[in-house]
C-alpha atoms as a PDB file:
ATOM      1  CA  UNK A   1       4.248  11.570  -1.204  1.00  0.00           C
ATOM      2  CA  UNK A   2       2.930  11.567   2.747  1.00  0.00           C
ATOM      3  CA  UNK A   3       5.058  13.219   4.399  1.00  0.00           C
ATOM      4  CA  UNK A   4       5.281  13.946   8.393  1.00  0.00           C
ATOM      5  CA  UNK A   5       3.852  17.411   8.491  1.00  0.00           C
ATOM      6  CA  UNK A   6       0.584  16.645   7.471  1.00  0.00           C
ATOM      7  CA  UNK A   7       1.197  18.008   3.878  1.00  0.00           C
ATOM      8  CA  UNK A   8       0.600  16.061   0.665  1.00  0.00           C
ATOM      9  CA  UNK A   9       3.398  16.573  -2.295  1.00  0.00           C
ATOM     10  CA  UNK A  10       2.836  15.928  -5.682  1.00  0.00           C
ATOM     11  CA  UNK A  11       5.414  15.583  -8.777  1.00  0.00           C
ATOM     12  CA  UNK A  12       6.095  15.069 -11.805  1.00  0.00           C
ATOM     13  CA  UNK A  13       7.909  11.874 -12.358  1.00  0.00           C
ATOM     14  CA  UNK A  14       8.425  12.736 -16.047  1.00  0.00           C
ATOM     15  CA  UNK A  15      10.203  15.757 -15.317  1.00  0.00           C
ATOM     16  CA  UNK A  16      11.447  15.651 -12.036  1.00  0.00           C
ATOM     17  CA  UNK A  17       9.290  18.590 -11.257  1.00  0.00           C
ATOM     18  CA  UNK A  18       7.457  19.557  -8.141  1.00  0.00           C
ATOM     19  CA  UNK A  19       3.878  20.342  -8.913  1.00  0.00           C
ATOM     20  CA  UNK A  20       1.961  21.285  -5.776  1.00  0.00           C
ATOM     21  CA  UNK A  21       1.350  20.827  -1.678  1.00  0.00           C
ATOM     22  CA  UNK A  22      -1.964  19.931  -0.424  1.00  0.00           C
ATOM     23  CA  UNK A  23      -2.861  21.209   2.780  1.00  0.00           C
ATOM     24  CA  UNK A  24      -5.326  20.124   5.400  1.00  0.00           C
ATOM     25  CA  UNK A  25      -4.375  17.385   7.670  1.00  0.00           C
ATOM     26  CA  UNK A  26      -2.699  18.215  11.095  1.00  0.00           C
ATOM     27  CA  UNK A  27      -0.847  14.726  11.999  1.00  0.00           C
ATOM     28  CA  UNK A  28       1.572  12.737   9.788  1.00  0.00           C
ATOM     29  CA  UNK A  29       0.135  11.371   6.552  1.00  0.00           C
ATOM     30  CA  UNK A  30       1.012   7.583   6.938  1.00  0.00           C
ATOM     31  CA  UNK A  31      -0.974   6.502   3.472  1.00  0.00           C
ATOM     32  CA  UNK A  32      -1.996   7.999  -0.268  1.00  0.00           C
ATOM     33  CA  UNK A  33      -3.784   6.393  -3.185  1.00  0.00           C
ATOM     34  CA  UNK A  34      -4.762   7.453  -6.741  1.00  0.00           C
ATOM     35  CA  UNK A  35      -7.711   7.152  -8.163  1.00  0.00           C
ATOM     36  CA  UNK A  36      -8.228   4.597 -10.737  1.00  0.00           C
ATOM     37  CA  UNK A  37      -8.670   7.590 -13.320  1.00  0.00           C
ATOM     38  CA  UNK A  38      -5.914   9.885 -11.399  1.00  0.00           C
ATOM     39  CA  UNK A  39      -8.683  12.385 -10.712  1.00  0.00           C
ATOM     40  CA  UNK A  40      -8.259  12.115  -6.866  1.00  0.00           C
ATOM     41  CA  UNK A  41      -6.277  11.209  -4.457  1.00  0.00           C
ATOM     42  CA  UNK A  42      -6.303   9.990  -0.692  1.00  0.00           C
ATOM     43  CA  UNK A  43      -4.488  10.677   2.366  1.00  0.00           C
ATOM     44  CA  UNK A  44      -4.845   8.820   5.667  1.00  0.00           C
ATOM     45  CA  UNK A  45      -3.778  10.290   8.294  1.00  0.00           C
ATOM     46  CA  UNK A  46      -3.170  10.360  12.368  1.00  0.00           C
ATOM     47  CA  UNK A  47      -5.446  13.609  13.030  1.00  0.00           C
ATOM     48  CA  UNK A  48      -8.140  10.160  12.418  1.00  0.00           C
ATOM     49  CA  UNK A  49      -9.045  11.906   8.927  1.00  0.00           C
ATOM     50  CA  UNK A  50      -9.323  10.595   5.021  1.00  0.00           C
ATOM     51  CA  UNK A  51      -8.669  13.752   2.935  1.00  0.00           C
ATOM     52  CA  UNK A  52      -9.760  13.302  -0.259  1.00  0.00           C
ATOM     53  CA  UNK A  53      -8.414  16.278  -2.787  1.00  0.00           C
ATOM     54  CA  UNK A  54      -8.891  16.688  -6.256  1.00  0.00           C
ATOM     55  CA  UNK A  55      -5.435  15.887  -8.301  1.00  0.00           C
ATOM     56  CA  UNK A  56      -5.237  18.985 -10.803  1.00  0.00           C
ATOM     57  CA  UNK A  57      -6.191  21.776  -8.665  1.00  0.00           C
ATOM     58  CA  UNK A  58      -5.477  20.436  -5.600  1.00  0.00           C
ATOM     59  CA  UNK A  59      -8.347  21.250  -3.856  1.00  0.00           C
ATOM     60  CA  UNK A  60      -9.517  19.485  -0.417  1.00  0.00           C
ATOM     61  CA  UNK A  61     -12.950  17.892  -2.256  1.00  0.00           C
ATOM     62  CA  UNK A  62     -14.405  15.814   1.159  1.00  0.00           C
ATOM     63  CA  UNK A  63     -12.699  15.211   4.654  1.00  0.00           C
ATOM     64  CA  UNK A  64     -14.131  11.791   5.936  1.00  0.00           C
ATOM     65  CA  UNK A  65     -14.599  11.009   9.400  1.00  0.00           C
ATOM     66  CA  UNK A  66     -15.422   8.402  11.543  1.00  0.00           C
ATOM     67  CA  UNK A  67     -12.400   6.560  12.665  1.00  0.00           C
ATOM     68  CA  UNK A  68     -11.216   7.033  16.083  1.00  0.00           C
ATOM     69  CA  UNK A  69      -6.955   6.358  15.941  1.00  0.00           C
ATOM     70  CA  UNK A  70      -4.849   6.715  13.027  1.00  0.00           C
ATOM     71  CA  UNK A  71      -5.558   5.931   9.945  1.00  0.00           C
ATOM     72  CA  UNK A  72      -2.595   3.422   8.440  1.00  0.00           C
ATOM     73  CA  UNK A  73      -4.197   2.530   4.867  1.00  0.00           C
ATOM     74  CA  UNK A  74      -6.326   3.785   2.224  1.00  0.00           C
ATOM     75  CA  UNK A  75      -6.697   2.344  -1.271  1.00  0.00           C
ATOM     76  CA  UNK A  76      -9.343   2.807  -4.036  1.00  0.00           C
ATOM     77  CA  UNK A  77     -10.995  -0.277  -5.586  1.00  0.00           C
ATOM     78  CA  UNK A  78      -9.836  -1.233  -9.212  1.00  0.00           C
ATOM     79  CA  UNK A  79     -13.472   0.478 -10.263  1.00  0.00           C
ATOM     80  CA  UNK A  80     -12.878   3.643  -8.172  1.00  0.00           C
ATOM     81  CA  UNK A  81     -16.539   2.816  -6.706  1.00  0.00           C
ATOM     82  CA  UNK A  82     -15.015   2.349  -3.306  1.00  0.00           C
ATOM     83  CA  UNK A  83     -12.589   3.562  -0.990  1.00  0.00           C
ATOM     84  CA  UNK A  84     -11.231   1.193   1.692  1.00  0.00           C
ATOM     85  CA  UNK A  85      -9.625   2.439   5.220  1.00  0.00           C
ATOM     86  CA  UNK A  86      -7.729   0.520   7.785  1.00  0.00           C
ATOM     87  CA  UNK A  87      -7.098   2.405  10.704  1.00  0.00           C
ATOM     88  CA  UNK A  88      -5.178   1.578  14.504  1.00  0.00           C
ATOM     89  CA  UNK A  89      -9.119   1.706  15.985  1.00  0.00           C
ATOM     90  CA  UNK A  90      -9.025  -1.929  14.366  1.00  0.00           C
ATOM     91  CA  UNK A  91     -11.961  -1.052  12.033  1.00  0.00           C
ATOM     92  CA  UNK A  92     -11.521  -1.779   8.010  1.00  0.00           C
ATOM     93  CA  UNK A  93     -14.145   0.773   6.116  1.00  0.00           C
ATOM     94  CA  UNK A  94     -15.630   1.007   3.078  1.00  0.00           C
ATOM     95  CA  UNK A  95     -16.458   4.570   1.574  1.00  0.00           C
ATOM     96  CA  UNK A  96     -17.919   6.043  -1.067  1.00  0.00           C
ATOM     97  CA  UNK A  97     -15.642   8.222  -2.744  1.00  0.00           C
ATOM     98  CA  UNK A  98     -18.075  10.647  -4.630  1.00  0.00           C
ATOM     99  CA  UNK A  99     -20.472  11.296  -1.861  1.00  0.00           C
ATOM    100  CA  UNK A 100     -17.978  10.619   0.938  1.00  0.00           C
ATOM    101  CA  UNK A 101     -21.075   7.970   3.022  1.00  0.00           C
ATOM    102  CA  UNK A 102     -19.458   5.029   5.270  1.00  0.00           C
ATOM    103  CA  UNK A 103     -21.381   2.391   2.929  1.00  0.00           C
ATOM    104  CA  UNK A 104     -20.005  -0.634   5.004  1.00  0.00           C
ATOM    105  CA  UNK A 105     -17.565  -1.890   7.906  1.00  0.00           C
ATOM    106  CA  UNK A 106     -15.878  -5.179   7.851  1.00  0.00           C
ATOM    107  CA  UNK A 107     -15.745  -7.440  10.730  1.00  0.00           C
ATOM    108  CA  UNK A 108     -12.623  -9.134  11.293  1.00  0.00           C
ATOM    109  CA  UNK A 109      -9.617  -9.561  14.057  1.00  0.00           C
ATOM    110  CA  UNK A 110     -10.218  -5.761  15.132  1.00  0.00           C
ATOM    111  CA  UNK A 111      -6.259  -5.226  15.559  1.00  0.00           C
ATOM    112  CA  UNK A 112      -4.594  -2.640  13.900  1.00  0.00           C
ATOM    113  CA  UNK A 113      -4.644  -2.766  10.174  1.00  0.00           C
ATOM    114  CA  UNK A 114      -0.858  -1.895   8.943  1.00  0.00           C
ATOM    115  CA  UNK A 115      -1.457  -3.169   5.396  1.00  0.00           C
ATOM    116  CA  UNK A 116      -3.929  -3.001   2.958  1.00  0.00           C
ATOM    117  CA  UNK A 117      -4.884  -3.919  -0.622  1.00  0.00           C
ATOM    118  CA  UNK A 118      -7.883  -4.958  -3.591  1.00  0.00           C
ATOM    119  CA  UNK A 119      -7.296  -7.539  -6.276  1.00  0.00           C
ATOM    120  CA  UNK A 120      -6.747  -6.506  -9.693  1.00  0.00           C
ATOM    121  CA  UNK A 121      -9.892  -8.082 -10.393  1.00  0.00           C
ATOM    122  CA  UNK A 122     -11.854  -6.230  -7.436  1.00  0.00           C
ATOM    123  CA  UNK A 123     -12.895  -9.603  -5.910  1.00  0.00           C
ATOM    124  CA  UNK A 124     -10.916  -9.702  -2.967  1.00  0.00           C
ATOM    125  CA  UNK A 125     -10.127  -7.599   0.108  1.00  0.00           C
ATOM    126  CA  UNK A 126      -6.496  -8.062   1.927  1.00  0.00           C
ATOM    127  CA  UNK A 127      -5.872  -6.999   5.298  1.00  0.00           C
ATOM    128  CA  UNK A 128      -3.400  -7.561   8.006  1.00  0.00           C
ATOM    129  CA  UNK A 129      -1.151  -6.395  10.588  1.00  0.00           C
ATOM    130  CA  UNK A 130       0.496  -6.929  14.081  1.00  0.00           C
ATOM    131  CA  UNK A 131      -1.401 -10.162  14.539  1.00  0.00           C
ATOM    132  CA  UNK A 132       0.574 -11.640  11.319  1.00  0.00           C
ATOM    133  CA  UNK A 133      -2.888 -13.029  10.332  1.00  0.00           C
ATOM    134  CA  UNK A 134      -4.125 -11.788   6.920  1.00  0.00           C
ATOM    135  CA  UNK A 135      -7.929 -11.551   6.222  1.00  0.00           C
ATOM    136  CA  UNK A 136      -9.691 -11.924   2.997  1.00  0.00           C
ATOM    137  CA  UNK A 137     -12.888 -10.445   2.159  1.00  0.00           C
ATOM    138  CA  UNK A 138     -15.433  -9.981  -0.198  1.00  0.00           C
ATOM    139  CA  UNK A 139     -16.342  -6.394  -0.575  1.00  0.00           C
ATOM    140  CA  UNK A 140     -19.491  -7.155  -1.930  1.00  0.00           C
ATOM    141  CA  UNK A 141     -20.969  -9.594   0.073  1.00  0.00           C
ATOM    142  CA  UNK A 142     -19.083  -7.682   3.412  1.00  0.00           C
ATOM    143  CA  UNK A 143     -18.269 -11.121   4.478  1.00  0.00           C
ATOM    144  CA  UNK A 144     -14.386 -12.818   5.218  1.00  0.00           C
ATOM    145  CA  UNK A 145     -13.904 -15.742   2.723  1.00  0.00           C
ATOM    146  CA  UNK A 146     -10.460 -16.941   3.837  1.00  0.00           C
ATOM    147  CA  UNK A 147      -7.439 -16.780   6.214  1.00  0.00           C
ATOM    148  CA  UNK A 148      -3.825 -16.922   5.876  1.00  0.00           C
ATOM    149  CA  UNK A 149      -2.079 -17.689   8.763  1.00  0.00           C
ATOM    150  CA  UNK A 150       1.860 -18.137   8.431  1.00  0.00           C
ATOM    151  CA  UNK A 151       4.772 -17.332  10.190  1.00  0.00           C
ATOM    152  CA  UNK A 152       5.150 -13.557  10.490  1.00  0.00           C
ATOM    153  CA  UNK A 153       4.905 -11.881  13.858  1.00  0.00           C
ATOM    154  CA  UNK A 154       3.838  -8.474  11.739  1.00  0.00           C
ATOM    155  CA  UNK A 155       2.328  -7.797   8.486  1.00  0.00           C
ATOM    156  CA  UNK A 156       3.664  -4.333   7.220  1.00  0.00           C
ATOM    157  CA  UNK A 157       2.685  -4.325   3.734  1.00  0.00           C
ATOM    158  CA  UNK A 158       0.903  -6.426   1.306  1.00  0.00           C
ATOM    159  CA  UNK A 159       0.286  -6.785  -2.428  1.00  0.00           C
ATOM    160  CA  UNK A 160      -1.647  -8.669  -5.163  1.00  0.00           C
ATOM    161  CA  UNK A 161      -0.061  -9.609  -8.012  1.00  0.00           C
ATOM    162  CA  UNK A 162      -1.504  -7.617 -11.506  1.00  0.00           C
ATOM    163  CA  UNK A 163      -3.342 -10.734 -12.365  1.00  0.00           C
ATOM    164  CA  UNK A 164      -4.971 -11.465  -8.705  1.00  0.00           C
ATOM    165  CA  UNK A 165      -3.419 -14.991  -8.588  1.00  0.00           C
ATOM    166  CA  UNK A 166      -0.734 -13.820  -6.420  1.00  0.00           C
ATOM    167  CA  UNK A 167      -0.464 -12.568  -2.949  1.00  0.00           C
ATOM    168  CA  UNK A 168       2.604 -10.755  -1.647  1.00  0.00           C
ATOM    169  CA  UNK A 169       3.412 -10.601   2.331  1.00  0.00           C
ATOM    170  CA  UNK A 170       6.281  -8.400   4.032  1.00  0.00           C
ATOM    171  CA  UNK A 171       6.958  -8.952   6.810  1.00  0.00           C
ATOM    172  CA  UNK A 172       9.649  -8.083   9.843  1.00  0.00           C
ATOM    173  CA  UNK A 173      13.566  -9.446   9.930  1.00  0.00           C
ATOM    174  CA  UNK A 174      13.372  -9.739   6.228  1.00  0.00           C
ATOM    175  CA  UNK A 175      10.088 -11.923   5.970  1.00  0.00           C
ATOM    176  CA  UNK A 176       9.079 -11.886   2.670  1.00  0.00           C
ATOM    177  CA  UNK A 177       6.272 -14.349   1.060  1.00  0.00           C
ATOM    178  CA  UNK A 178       3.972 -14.928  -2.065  1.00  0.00           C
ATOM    179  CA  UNK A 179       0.692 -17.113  -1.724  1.00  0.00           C
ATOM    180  CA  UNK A 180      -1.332 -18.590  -3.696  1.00  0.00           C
ATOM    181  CA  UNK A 181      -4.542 -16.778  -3.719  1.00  0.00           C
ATOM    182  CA  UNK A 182      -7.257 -19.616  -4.900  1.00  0.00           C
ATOM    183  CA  UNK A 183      -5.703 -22.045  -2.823  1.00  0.00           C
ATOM    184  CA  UNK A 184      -4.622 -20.133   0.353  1.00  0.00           C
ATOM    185  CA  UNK A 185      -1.577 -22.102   0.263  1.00  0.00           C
ATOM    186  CA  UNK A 186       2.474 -20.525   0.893  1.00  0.00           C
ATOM    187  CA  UNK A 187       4.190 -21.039  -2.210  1.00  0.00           C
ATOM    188  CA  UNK A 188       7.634 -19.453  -1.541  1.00  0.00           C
ATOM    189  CA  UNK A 189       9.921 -17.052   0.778  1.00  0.00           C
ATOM    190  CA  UNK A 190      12.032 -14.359  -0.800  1.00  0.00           C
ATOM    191  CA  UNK A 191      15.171 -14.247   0.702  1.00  0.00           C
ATOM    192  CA  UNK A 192      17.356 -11.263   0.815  1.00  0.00           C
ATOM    193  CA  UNK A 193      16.278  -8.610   3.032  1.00  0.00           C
ATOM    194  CA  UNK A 194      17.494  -9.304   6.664  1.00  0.00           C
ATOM    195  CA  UNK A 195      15.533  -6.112   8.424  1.00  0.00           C
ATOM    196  CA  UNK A 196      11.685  -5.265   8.267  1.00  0.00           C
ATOM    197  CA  UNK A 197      10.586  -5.096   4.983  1.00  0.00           C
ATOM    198  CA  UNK A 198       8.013  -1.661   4.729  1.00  0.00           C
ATOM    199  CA  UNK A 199       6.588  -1.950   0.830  1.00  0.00           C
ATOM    200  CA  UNK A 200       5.885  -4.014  -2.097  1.00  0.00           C
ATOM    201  CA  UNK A 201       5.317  -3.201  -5.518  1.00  0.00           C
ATOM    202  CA  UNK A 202       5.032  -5.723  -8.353  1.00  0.00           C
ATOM    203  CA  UNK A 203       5.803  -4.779 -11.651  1.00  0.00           C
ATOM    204  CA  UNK A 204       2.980  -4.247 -14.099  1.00  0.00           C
ATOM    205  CA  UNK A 205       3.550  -7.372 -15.934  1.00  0.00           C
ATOM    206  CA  UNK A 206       3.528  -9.350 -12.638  1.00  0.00           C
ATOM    207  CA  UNK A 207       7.013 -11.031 -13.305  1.00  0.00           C
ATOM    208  CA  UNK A 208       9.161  -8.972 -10.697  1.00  0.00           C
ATOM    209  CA  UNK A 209       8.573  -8.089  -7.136  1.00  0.00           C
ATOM    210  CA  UNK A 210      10.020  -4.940  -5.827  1.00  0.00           C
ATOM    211  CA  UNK A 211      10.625  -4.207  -1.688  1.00  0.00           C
ATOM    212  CA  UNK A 212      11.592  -1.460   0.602  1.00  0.00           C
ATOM    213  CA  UNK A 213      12.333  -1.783   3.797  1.00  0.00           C
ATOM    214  CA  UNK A 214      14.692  -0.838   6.738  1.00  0.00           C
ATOM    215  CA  UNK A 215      18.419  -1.733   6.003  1.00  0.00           C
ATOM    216  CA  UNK A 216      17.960   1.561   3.167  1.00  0.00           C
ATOM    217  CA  UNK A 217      17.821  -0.588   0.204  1.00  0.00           C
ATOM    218  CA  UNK A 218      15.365  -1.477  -2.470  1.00  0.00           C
ATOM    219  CA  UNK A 219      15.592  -5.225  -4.014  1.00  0.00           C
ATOM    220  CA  UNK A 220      13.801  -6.818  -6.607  1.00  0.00           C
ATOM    221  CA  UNK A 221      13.190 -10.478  -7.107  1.00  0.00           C
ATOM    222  CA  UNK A 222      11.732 -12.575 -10.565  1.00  0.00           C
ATOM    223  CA  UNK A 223       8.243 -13.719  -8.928  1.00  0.00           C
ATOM    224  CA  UNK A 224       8.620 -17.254 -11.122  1.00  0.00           C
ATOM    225  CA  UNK A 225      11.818 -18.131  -9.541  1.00  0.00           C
ATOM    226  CA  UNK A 226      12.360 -16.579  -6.250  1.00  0.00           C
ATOM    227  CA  UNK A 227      15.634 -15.287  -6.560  1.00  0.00           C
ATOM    228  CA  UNK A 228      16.744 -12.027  -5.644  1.00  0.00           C
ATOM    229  CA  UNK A 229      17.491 -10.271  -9.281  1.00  0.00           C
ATOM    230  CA  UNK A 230      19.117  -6.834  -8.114  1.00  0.00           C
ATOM    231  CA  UNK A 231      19.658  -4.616  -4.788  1.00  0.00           C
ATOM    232  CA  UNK A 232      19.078  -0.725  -5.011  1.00  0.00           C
ATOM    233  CA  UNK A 233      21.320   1.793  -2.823  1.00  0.00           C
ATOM    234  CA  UNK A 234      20.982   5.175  -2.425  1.00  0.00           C
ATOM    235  CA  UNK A 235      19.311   6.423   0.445  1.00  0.00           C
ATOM    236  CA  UNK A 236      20.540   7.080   3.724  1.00  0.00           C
ATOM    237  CA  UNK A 237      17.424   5.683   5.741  1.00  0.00           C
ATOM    238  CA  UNK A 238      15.007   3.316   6.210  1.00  0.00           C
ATOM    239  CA  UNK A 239      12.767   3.060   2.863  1.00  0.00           C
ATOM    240  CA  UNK A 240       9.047   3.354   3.602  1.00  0.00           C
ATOM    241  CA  UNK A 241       7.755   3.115   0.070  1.00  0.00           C
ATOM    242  CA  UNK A 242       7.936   1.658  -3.167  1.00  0.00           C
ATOM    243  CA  UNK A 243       5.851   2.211  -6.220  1.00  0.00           C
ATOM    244  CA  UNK A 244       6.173   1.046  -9.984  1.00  0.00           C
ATOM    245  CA  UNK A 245       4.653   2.955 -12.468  1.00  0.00           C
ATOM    246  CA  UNK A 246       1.687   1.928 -15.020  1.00  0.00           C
ATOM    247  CA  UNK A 247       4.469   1.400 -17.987  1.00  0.00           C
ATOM    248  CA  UNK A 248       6.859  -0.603 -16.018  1.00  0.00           C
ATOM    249  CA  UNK A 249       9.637   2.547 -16.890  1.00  0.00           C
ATOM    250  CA  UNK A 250      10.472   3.522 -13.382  1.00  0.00           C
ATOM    251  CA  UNK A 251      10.107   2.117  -9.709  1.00  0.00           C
ATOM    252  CA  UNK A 252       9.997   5.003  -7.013  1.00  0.00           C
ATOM    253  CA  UNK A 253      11.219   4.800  -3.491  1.00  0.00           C
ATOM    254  CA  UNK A 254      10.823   7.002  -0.525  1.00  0.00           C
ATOM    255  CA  UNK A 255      12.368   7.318   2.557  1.00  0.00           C
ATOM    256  CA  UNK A 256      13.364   8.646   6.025  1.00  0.00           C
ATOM    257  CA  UNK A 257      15.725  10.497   4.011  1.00  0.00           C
ATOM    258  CA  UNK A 258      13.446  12.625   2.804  1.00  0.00           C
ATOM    259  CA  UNK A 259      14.203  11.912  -0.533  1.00  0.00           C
ATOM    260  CA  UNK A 260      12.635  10.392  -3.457  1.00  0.00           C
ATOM    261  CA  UNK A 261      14.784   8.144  -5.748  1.00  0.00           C
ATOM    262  CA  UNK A 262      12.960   7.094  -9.201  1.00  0.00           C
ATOM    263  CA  UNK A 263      15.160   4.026 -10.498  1.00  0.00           C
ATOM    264  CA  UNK A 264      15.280   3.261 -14.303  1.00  0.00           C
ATOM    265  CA  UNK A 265      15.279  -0.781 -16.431  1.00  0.00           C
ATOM    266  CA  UNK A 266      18.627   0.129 -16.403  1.00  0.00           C
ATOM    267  CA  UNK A 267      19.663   0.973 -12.706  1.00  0.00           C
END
C-alpha cells in the first residue's frame, strides 16, 4: 500500500500480517506495482521519483528520475521487460527496470495521465485522464494505434480484461464502461456507483468487474451481463483502491480510512 507519508507498506494477505516499510520517497506515494515475478516493486510518487525496491529485503534497488510533476501511474509490462510511468508533466515513459535507462517516451495528448495499464497480452498501452480521451499504444513500435473517445469528463482508472479483449473505463459521477478493444467500439455502462469511481480490478477469470470509488463502497458487476452482482461496505471513506488476487480468493480495498479490507467469495 501507498500511503501519504511517502512510505511503502507491505503485508501479508495470507496472514493478516505486516511485513515491512520501505523508506525513501518524501511526497505521497499515489501508485505501486509488482513485478511480474514479485521480485520488485514500484512506487510513483509526488517528490517526481519512481522508487524501485527489492520485495524481500526491502531494499531501495534504483530511484528513477526524469519527470518533472507527480508521478500518478506506474505499471510493469506482462514480461517485466518494461516499466511504464504516467506522470502530471503529461509525459508517458517507458523504463527499463533492471538498468533503470528511459528507453522511450510516448507522444500523445500531453495532459495529465491519471490512469494507466498493459494488456494481458503486452500488445497494447492504455492511457488517459482529465481529457476523458484514452490513448492506445504500441510499446514496441512507440507509436498510438487507436483512440477512444466517449463521454467521460475524467478518466481515473482503467483496466484490461485478463484476456486483452476487454477494456474497462471509470470514470466521475459513477461513469463506468467496458470497450471493445479490437473494435474500439462502447459495448456497455455499468450502472451502480453514483460518485467518482477511483479503481478497477477484474477478476482473474475475467467474468466479474470489481470498483472502488468515492461513496465508501466496493461493487462488483458479472462483465457478460452488466448487472451489478453485490455492493461491499465497510469503510468509512472514499476507496482509492481495489485489487484481486492471482487465485481469485480475495479482492482488497484501500481507503481514506486508512484501512485495508480483504473481502472473501463469500462476503
Amino acid at each position: 500500500a501507498g500511503c501519504v507519508n511517502g512510505t511503502v507498506q507491505i503485508w501479508d494477505p495470507e496472514n493478516r500480517r505486516h511485513i515491512r516499510t520501505l523508506k525513501g520517497h518524501i511526497g505521497l506515494v499515489f501508485d505501486i506495482a509488482f513485478s511480474p515475478n514479485g521480485r520488485q516493486i514500484a512506487s510513483g510518487s509526488s517528490d517526481n521519483t519512481i522508487r524501485l525496491w527489492d520485495t524481500e529485503s526491502g531494499a531501495e534497488i534504483l530511484r528513477l528520475e526524469g519527470h518533472d510533476n507527480w508521478l500518478r501511474r506506474v505499471t510493469f509490462s506482462p514480461d517485466g521487460r518494461r516499466l511504464a510511468s504516467g506522470s502530471d508533466d503529461g509525459s508517458l515513459r517507458l523504463w527499463d527496470p533492471v538498468t533503470g535507462e528511459e528507453t522511450d517516451r510516448l507522444k500523445g495528448q500531453n495532459t495529465s495521465i491519471h490512469a494507466l495499464a498493459f494488456s494481458a497480452d503486452g500488445r497494447l498501452l492504455a492511457s488517459g485522464g482529465p481529457s476523458g480521451v484514452i490513448e492506445l499504444f504500441d510499446p514496441t513500435r512507440e507509436k498510438i494505434t487507436g483512440k477512444l473517445v466517449q463521454n467521460l469528463k475524467q478518466i481515473r482508472d482503467l483496466v484490461f480484461s485478463p484476456d486483452s479483449r476487454l477494456l474497462a473505463l471509470a470514470g466521475t459521477y459513477g461513469h463506468l464502461q467496458l470497450w471493445d478493444v479490437a473494435n474500439q467500439k462502447k459495448i456497455s455502462n455499468l450502472k451502480g456507483q453514483e460518485d467518482w469511481v477511483n479503481s478497477l480490478a477484474f477478476s482473474p477469470e475475467g467474468e466479474v468487474l470489481a470498483g472502488g470509488g468515492n461513496d465508501k463502497t466496493v461493487r462488483l458487476w458479472d462483465v457478460n451481463t452488466s448487472e451489478q452482482l453485490a455492493q461491499l461496505e465497510g469503510h468509512t471513506d472514499v476507496v482509492t483502491g481495489v485489487a484481486c488476487s492471482p487465485d481469485g480468493r480475495l479482492l482488497a480495498s484501500g481507503s481514506h480510512d486508512r484501512t485495508i479490507i480483504l473481502w472473501g467469495a463469500q462476503d
